[in-house]
C-alpha atoms as a PDB file:
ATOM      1  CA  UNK A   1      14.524  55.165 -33.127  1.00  0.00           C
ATOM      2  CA  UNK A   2      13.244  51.848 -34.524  1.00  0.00           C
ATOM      3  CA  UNK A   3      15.661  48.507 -34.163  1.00  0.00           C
ATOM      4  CA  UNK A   4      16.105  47.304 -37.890  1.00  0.00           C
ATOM      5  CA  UNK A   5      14.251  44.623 -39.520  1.00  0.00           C
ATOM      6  CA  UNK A   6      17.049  41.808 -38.479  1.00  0.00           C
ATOM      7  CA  UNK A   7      17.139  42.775 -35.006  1.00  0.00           C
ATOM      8  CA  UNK A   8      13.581  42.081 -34.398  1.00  0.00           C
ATOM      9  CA  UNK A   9      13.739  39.093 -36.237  1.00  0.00           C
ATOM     10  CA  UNK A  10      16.342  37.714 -34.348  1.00  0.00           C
ATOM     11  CA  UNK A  11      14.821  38.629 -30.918  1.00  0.00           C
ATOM     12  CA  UNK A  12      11.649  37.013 -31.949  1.00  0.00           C
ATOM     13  CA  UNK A  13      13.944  33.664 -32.469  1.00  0.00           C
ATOM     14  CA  UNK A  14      15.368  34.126 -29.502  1.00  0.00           C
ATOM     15  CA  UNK A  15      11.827  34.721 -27.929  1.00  0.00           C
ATOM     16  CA  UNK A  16      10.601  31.465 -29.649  1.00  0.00           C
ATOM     17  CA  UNK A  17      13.749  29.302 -28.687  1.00  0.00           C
ATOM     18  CA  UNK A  18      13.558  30.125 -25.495  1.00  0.00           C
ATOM     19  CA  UNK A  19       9.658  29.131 -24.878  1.00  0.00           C
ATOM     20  CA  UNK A  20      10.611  25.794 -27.095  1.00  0.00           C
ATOM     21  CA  UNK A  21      13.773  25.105 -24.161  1.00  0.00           C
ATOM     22  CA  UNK A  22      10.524  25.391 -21.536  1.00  0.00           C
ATOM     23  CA  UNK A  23       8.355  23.650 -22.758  1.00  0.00           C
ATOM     24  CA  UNK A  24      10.699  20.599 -23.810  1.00  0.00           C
ATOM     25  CA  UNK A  25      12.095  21.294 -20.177  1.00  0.00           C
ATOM     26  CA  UNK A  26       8.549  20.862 -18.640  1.00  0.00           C
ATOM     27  CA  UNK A  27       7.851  17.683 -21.024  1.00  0.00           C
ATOM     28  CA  UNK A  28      11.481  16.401 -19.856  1.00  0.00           C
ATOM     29  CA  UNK A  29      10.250  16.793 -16.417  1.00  0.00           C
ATOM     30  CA  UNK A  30       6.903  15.072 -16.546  1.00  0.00           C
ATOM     31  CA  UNK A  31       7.937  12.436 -18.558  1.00  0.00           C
ATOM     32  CA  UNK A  32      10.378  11.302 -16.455  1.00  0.00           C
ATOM     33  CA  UNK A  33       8.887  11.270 -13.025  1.00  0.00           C
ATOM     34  CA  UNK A  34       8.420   7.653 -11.194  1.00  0.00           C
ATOM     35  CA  UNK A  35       5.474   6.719 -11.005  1.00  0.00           C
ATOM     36  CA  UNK A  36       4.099   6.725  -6.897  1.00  0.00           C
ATOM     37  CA  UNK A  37       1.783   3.693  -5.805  1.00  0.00           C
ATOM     38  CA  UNK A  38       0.328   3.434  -2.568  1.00  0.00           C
ATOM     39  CA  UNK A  39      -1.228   0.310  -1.010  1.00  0.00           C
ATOM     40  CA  UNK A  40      -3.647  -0.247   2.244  1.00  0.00           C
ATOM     41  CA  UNK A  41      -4.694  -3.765   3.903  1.00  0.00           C
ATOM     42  CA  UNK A  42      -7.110  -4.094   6.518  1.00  0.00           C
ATOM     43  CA  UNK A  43      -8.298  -6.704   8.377  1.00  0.00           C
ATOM     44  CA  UNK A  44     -12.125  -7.220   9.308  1.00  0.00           C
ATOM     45  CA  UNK A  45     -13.718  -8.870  12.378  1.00  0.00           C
ATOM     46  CA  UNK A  46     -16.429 -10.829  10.957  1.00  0.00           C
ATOM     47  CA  UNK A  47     -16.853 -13.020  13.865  1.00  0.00           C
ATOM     48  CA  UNK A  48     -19.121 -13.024  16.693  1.00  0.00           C
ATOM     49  CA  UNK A  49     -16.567 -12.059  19.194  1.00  0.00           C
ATOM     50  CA  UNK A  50     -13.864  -9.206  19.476  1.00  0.00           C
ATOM     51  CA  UNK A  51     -10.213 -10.328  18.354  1.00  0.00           C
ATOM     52  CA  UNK A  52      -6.928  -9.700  19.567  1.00  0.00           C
ATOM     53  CA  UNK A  53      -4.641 -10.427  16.709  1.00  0.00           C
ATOM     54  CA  UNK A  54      -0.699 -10.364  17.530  1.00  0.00           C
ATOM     55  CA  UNK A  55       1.979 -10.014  14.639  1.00  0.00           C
ATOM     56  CA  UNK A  56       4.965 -11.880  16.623  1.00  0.00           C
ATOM     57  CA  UNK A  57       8.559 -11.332  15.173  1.00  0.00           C
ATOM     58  CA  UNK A  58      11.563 -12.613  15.869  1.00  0.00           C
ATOM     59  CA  UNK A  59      12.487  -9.035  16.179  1.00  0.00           C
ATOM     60  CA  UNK A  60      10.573  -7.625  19.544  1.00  0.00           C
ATOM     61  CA  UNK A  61      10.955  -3.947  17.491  1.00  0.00           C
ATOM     62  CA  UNK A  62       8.413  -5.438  15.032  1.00  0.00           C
ATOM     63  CA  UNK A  63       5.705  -6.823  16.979  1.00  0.00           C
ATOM     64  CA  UNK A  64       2.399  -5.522  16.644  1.00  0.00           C
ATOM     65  CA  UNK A  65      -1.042  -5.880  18.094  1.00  0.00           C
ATOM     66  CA  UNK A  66      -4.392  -5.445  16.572  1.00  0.00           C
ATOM     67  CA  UNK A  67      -7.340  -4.860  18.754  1.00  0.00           C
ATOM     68  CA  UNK A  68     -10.765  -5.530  16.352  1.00  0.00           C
ATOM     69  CA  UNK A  69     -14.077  -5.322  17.707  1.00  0.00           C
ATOM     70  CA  UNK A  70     -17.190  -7.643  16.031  1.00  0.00           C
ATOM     71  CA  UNK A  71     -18.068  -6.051  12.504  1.00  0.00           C
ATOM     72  CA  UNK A  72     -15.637  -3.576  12.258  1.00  0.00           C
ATOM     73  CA  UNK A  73     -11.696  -3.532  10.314  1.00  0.00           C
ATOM     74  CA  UNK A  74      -8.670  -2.362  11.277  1.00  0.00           C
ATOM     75  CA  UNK A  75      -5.773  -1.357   9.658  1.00  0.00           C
ATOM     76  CA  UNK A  76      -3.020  -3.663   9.071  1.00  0.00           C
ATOM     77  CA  UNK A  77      -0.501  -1.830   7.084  1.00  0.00           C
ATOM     78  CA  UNK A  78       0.095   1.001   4.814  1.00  0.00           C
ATOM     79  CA  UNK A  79       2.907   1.495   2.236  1.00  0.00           C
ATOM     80  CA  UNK A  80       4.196   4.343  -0.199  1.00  0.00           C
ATOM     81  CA  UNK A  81       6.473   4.000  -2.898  1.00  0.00           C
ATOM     82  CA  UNK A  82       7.925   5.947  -5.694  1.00  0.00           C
ATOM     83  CA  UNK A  83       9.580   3.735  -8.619  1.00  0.00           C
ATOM     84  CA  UNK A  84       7.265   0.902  -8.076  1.00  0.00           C
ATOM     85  CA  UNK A  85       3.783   0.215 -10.019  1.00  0.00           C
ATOM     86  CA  UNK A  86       2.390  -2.930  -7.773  1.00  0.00           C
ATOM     87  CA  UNK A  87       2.436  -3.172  -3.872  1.00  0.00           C
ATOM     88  CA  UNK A  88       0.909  -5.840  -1.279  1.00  0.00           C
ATOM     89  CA  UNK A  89       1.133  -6.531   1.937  1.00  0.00           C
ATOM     90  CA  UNK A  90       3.692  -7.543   3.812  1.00  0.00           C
ATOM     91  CA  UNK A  91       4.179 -10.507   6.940  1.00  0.00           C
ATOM     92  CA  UNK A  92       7.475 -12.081   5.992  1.00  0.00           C
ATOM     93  CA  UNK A  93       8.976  -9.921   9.198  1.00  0.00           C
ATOM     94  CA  UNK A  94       6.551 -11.920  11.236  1.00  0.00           C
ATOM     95  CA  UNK A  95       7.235 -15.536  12.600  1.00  0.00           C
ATOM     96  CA  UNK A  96       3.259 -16.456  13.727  1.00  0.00           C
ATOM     97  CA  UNK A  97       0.207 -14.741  13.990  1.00  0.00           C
ATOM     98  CA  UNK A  98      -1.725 -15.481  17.305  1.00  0.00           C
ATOM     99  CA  UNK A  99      -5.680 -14.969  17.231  1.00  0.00           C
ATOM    100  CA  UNK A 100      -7.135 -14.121  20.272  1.00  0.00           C
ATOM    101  CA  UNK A 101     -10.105 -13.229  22.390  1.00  0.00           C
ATOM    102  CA  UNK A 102     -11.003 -10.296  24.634  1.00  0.00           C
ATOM    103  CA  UNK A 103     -10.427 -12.907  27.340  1.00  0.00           C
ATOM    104  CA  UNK A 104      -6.951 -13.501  25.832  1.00  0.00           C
ATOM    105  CA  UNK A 105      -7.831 -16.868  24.970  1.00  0.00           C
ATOM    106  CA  UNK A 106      -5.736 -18.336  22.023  1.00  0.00           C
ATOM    107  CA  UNK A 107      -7.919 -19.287  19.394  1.00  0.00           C
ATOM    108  CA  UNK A 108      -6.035 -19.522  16.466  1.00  0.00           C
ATOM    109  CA  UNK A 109      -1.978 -19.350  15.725  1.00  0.00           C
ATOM    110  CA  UNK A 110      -1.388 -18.801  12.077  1.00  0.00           C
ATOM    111  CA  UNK A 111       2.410 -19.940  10.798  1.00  0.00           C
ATOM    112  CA  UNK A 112       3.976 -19.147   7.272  1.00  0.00           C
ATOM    113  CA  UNK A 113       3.435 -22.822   6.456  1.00  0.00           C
ATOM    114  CA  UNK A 114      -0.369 -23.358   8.107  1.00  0.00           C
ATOM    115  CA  UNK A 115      -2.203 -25.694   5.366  1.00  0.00           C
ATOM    116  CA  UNK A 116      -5.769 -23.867   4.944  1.00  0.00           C
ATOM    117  CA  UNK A 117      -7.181 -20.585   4.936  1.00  0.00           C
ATOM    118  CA  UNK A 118      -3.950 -18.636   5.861  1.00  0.00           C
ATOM    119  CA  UNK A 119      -3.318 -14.717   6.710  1.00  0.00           C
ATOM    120  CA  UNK A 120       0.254 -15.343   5.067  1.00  0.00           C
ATOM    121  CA  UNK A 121      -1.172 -16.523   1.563  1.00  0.00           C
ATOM    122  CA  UNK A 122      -2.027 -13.173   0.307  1.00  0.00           C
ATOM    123  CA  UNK A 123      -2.606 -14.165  -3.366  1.00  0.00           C
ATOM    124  CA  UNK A 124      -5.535 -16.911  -2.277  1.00  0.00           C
ATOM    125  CA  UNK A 125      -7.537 -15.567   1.173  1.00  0.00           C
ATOM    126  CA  UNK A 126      -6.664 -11.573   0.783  1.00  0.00           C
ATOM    127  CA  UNK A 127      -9.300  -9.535  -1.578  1.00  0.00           C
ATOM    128  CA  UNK A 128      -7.542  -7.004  -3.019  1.00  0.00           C
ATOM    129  CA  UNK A 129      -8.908  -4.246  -5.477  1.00  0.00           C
ATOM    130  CA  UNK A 130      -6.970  -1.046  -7.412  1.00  0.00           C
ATOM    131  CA  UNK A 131      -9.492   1.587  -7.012  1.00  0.00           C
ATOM    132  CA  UNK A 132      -7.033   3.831  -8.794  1.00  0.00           C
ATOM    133  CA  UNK A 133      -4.289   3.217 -11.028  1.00  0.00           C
ATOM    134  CA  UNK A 134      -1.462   2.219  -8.672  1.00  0.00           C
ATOM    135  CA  UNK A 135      -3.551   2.114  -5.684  1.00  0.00           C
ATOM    136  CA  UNK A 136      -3.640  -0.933  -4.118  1.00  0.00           C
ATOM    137  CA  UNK A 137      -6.506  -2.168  -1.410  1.00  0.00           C
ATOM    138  CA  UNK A 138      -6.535  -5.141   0.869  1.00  0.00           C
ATOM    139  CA  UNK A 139      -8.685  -7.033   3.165  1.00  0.00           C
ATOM    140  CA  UNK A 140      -8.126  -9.866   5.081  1.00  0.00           C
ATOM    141  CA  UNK A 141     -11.467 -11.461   6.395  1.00  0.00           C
ATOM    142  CA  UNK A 142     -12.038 -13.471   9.429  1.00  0.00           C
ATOM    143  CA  UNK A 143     -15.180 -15.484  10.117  1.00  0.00           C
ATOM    144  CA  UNK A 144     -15.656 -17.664  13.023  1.00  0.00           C
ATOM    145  CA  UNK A 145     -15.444 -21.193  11.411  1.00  0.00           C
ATOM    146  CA  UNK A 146     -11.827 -19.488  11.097  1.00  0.00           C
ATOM    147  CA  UNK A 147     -10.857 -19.934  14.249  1.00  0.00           C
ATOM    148  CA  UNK A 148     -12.489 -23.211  14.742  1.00  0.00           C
END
């Protein structure tokens, strides 16, 4: 037996509003997702000597060492977010940042306030790049007159 006219006329409406509820669903979705960024900084030996560099916090938790040999980078940090469209590094956790050689021989102790070329003043001595949209690259560069 064959449904009447109205029957399949109202199914197909049905049919139709129910593909229009996924797909505006699916829109919904896709439109409302955060955007993610991501962000890396590295720091490069450039110097004639291998470093030691020492992130010193008040907090002992915090500190971190960095062991860079001549010509070659390490990384410093890496950070994911969702919700936010610009990242950079971060040292405000850090009270100094002590320079040294493989000898362990201080040659430079950078401070928050140090007038010069300064790790801490990201916006002047850090190149940064955006290879992708919201991806954020760093690099801090160290040369010997640096440390002189």
């Amino acid at each position: 037996m064959t449904q009447p006219f109205n029957e399949i006329i109202i199914n197909k409406q049905k049919e139709i509003m129910k593909n229009f509820i996924r797909v505006f669903l699916i829109t919904i979705v896709f439109c409302s997702c955060d955007p993610v960024s991501d962000m890396e900084a590295d720091i490069e030996n450039l110097t004639t000597q291998d470093l030691i560099l020492e992130f010193i916090s008040f907090d002992q938790n915090l500190n971190k060492t960095l062991e860079i040999p001549t010509e070659e980078s390490r990384r410093f940090q890496e950070a994911f977010d969702v919700g936010n469209d610009f990242l950079e590094p971060s040292l405000i956790e850090y009270d100094s940042v002590v320079v040294k050689n493989s000898a362990e021989q201080i040659l430079k102790i950078y401070k928050p306030e140090s007038t010069g070329k300064n790790i801490y003043n990201i916006d002047e001595y850090w190149l940064s790049s955006e290879p992708y949209k919201r991806g954020f690259r760093y690099e801090y560069e160290i040369y010997d007159e640096d440390l002189e």
